[in-house]
N, C-alpha and C. Protein backbone atom coordinates (compact mmCIF):
# COMPACT_ATOMS: atom_id res chain seq x y z
N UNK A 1 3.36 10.36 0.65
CA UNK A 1 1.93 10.38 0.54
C UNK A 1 1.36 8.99 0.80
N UNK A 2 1.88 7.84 0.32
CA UNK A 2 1.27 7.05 0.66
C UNK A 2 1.27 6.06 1.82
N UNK A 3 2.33 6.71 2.42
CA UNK A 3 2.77 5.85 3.72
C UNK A 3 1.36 6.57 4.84
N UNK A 4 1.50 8.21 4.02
CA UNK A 4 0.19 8.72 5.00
C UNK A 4 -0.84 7.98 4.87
N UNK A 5 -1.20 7.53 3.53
CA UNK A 5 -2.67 6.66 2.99
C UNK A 5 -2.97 5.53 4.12
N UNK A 6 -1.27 4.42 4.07
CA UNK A 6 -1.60 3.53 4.87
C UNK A 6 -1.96 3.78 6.10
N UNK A 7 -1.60 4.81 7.06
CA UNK A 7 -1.82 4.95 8.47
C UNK A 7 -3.32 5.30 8.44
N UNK A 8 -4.59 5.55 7.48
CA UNK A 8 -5.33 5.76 7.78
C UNK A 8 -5.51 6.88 7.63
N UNK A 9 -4.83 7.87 6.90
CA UNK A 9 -5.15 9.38 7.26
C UNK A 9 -5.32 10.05 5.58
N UNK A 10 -6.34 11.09 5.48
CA UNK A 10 -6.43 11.79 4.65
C UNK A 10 -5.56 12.40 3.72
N UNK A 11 -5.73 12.31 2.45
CA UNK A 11 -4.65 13.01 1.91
C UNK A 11 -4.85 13.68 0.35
N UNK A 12 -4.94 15.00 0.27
CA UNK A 12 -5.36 16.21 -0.86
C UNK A 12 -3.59 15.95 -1.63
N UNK A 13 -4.34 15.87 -2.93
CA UNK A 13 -3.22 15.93 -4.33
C UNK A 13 -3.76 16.97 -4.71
N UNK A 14 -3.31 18.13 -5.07
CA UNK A 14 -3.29 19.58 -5.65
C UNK A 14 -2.24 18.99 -7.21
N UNK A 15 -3.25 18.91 -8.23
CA UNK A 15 -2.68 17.80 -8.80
C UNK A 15 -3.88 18.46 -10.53
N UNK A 16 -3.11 18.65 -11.69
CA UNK A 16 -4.30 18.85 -12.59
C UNK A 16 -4.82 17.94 -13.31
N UNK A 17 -3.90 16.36 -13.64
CA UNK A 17 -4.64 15.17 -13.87
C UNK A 17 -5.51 15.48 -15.13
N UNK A 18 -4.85 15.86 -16.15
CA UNK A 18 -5.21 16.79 -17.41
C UNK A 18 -5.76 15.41 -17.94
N UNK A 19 -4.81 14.34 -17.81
CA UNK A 19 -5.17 12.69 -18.88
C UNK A 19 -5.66 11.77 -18.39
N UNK A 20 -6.92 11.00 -18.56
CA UNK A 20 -7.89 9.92 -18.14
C UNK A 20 -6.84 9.06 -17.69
N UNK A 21 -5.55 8.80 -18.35
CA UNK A 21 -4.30 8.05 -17.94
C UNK A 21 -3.64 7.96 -16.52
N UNK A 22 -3.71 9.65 -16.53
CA UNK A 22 -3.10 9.96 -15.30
C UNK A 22 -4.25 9.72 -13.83
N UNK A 23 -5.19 9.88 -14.21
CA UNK A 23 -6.30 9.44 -13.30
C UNK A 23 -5.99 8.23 -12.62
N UNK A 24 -6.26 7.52 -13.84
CA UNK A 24 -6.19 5.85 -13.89
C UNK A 24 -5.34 5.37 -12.97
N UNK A 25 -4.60 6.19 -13.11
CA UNK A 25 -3.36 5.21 -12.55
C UNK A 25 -3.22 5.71 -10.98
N UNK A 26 -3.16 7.33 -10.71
CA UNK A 26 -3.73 7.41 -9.32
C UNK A 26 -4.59 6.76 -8.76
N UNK A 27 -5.40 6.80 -9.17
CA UNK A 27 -6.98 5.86 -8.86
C UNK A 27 -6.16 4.39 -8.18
N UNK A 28 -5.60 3.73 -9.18
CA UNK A 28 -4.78 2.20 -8.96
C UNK A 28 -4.02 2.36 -7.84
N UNK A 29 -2.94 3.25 -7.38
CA UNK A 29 -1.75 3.12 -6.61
C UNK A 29 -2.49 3.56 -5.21
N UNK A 30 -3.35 4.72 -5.49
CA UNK A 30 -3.99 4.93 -3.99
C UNK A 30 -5.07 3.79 -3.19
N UNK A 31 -5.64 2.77 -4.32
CA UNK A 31 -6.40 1.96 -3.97
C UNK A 31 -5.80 0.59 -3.45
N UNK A 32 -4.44 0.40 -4.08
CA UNK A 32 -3.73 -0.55 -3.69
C UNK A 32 -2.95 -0.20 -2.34
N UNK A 33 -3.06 0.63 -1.74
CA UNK A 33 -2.59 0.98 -0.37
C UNK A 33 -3.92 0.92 0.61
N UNK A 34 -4.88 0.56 0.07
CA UNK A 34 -6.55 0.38 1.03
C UNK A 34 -6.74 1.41 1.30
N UNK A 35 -7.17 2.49 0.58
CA UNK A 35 -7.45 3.80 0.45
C UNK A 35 -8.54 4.29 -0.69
N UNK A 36 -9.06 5.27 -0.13
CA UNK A 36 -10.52 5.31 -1.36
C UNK A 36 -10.27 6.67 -2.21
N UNK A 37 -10.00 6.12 -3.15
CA UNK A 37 -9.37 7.54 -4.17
C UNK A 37 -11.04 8.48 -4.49
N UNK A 38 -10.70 9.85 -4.31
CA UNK A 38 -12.04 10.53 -4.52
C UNK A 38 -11.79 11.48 -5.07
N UNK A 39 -12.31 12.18 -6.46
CA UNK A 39 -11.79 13.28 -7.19
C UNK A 39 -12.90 14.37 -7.32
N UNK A 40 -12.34 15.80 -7.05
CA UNK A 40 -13.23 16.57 -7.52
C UNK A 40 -12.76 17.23 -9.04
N UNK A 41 -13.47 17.71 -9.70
CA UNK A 41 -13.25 18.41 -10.80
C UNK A 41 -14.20 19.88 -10.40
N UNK A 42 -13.03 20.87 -10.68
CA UNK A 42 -13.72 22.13 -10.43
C UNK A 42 -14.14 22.44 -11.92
N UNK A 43 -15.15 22.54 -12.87
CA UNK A 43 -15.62 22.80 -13.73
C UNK A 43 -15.24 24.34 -14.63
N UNK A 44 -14.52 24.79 -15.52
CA UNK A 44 -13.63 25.87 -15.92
C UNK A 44 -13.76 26.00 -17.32
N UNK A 45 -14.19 26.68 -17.92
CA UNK A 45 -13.97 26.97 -19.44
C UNK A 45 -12.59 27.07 -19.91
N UNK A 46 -12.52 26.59 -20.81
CA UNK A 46 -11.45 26.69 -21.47
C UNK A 46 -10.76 28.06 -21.76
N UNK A 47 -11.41 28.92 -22.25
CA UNK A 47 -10.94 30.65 -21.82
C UNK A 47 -10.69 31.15 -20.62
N UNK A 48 -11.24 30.81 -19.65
CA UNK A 48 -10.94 30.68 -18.23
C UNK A 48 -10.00 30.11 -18.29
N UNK A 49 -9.92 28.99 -18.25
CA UNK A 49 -8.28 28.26 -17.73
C UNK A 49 -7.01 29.35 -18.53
N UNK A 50 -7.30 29.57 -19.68
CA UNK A 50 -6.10 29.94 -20.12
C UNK A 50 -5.73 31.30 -19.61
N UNK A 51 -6.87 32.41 -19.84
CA UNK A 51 -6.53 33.63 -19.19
C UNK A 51 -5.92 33.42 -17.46
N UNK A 52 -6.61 31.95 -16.79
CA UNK A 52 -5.66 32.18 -15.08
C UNK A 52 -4.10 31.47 -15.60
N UNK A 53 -3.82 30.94 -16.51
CA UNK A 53 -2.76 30.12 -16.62
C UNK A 53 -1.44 31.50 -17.07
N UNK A 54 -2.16 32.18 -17.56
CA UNK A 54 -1.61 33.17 -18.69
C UNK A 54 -0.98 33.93 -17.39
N UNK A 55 -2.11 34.33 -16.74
CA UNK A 55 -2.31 35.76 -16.11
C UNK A 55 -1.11 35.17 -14.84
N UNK A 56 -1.15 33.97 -14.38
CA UNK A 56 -0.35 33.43 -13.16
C UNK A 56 1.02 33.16 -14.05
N UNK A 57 1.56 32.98 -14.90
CA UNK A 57 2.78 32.83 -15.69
C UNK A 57 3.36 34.52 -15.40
N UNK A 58 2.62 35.37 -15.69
CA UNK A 58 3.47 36.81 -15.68
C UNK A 58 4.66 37.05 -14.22
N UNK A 59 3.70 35.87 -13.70
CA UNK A 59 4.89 36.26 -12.34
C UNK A 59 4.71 34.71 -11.47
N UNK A 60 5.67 34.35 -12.52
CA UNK A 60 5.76 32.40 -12.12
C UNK A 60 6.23 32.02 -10.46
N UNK A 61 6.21 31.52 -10.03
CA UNK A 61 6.90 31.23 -8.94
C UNK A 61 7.93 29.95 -8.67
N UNK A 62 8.56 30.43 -7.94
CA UNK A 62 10.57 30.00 -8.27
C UNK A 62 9.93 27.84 -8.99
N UNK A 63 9.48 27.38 -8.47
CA UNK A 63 9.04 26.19 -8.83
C UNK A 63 8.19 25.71 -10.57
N UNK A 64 8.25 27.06 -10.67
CA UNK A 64 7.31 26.67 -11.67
C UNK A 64 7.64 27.95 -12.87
N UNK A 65 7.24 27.41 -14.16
CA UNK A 65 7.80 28.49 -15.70
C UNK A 65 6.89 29.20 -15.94
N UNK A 66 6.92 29.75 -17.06
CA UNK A 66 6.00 31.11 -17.68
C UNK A 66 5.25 29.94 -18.98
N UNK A 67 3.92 29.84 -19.07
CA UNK A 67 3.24 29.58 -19.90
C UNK A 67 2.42 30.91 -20.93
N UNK A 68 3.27 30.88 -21.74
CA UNK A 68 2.31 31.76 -22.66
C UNK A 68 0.91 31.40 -23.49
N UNK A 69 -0.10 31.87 -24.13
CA UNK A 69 -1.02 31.39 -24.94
C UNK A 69 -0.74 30.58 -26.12
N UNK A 70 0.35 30.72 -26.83
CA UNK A 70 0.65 29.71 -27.59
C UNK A 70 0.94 28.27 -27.21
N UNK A 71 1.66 28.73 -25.89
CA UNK A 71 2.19 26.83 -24.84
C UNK A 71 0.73 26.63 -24.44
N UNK A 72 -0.09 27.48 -24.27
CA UNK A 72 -1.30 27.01 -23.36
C UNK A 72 -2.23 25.70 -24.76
N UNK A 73 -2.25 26.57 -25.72
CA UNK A 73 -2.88 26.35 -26.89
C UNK A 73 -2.41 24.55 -27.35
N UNK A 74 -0.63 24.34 -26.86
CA UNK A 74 -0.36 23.31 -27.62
C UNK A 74 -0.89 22.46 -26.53
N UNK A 75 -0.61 22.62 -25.14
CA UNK A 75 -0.69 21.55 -24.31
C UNK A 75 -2.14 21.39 -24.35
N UNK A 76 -2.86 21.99 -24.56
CA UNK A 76 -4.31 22.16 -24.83
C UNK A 76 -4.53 20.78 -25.44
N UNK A 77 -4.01 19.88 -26.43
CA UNK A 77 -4.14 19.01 -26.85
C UNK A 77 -4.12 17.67 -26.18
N UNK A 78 -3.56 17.56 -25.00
CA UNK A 78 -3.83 16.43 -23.73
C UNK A 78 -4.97 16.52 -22.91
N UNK A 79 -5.71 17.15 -22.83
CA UNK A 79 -6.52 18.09 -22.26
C UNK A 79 -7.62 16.93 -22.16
N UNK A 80 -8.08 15.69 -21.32
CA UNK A 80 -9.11 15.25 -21.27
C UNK A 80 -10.09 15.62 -20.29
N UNK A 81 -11.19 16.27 -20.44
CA UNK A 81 -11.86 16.47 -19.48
C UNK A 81 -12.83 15.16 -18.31
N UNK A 82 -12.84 15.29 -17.61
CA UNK A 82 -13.25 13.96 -16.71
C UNK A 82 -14.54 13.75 -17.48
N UNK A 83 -15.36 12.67 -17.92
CA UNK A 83 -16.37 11.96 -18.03
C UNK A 83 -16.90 11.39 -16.59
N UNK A 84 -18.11 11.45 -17.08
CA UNK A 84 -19.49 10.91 -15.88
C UNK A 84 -19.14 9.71 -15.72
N UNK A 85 -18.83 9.02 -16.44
CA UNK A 85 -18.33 7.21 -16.10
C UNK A 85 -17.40 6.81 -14.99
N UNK A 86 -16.33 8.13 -14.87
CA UNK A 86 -15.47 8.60 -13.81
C UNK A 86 -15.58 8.13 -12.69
N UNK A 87 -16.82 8.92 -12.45
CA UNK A 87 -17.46 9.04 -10.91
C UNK A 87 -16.93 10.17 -10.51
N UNK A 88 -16.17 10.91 -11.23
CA UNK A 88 -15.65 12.52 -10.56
C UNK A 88 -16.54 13.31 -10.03
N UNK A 89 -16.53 14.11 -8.59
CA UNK A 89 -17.80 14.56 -8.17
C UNK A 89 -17.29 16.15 -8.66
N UNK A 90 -18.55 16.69 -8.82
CA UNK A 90 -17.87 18.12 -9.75
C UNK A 90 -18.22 18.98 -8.74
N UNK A 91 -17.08 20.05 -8.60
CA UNK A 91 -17.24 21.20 -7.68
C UNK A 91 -17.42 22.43 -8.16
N UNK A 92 -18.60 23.09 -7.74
CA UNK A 92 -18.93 24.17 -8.48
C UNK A 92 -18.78 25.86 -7.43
């Protein structure tokens, strides 16, 4: 990814960036390659997220596990939503 950054060329992280941490630090590594880090946040209720998290676990795919409502519930606790200070542009 970032060798793409340096040549100048575009590049989408499909990425959930749940922690202001994890932002942060993307934000840093893509900017230190002379690249302009730009985030959208698709805006989701919290019942929403969990019923698609739930509902896409019933039939996981080979890369990825089964999240039930109780796992949804704990990880729920990292859960920072982007702030306006951000600059996150929100996609609706």
């Amino acid at each position: 990814m970032f060798k793409i950054l340096k040549a100048g060329k575009d590049v989408i992280i499909d990425e959930g960036f749940w922690a202001k941490s994890q932002r942060d630090d993307i934000k840093k590594k893509v900017s230190e390659v002379g690249a302009k880090p730009i985030f959208y946040y698709v805006e989701c209720s919290v019942n929403k997220m969990r019923e698609r998290v739930v509902n896409r676990s019933k039939n996981p795919p080979i890369d990825s596990f089964e999240i039930n409502e109780e796992m949804f519930d704990k990880y729920l606790k990292y859960w920072e939503p982007p702030r306006k200070e951000e600059g996150i542009l929100l996609a609706s």
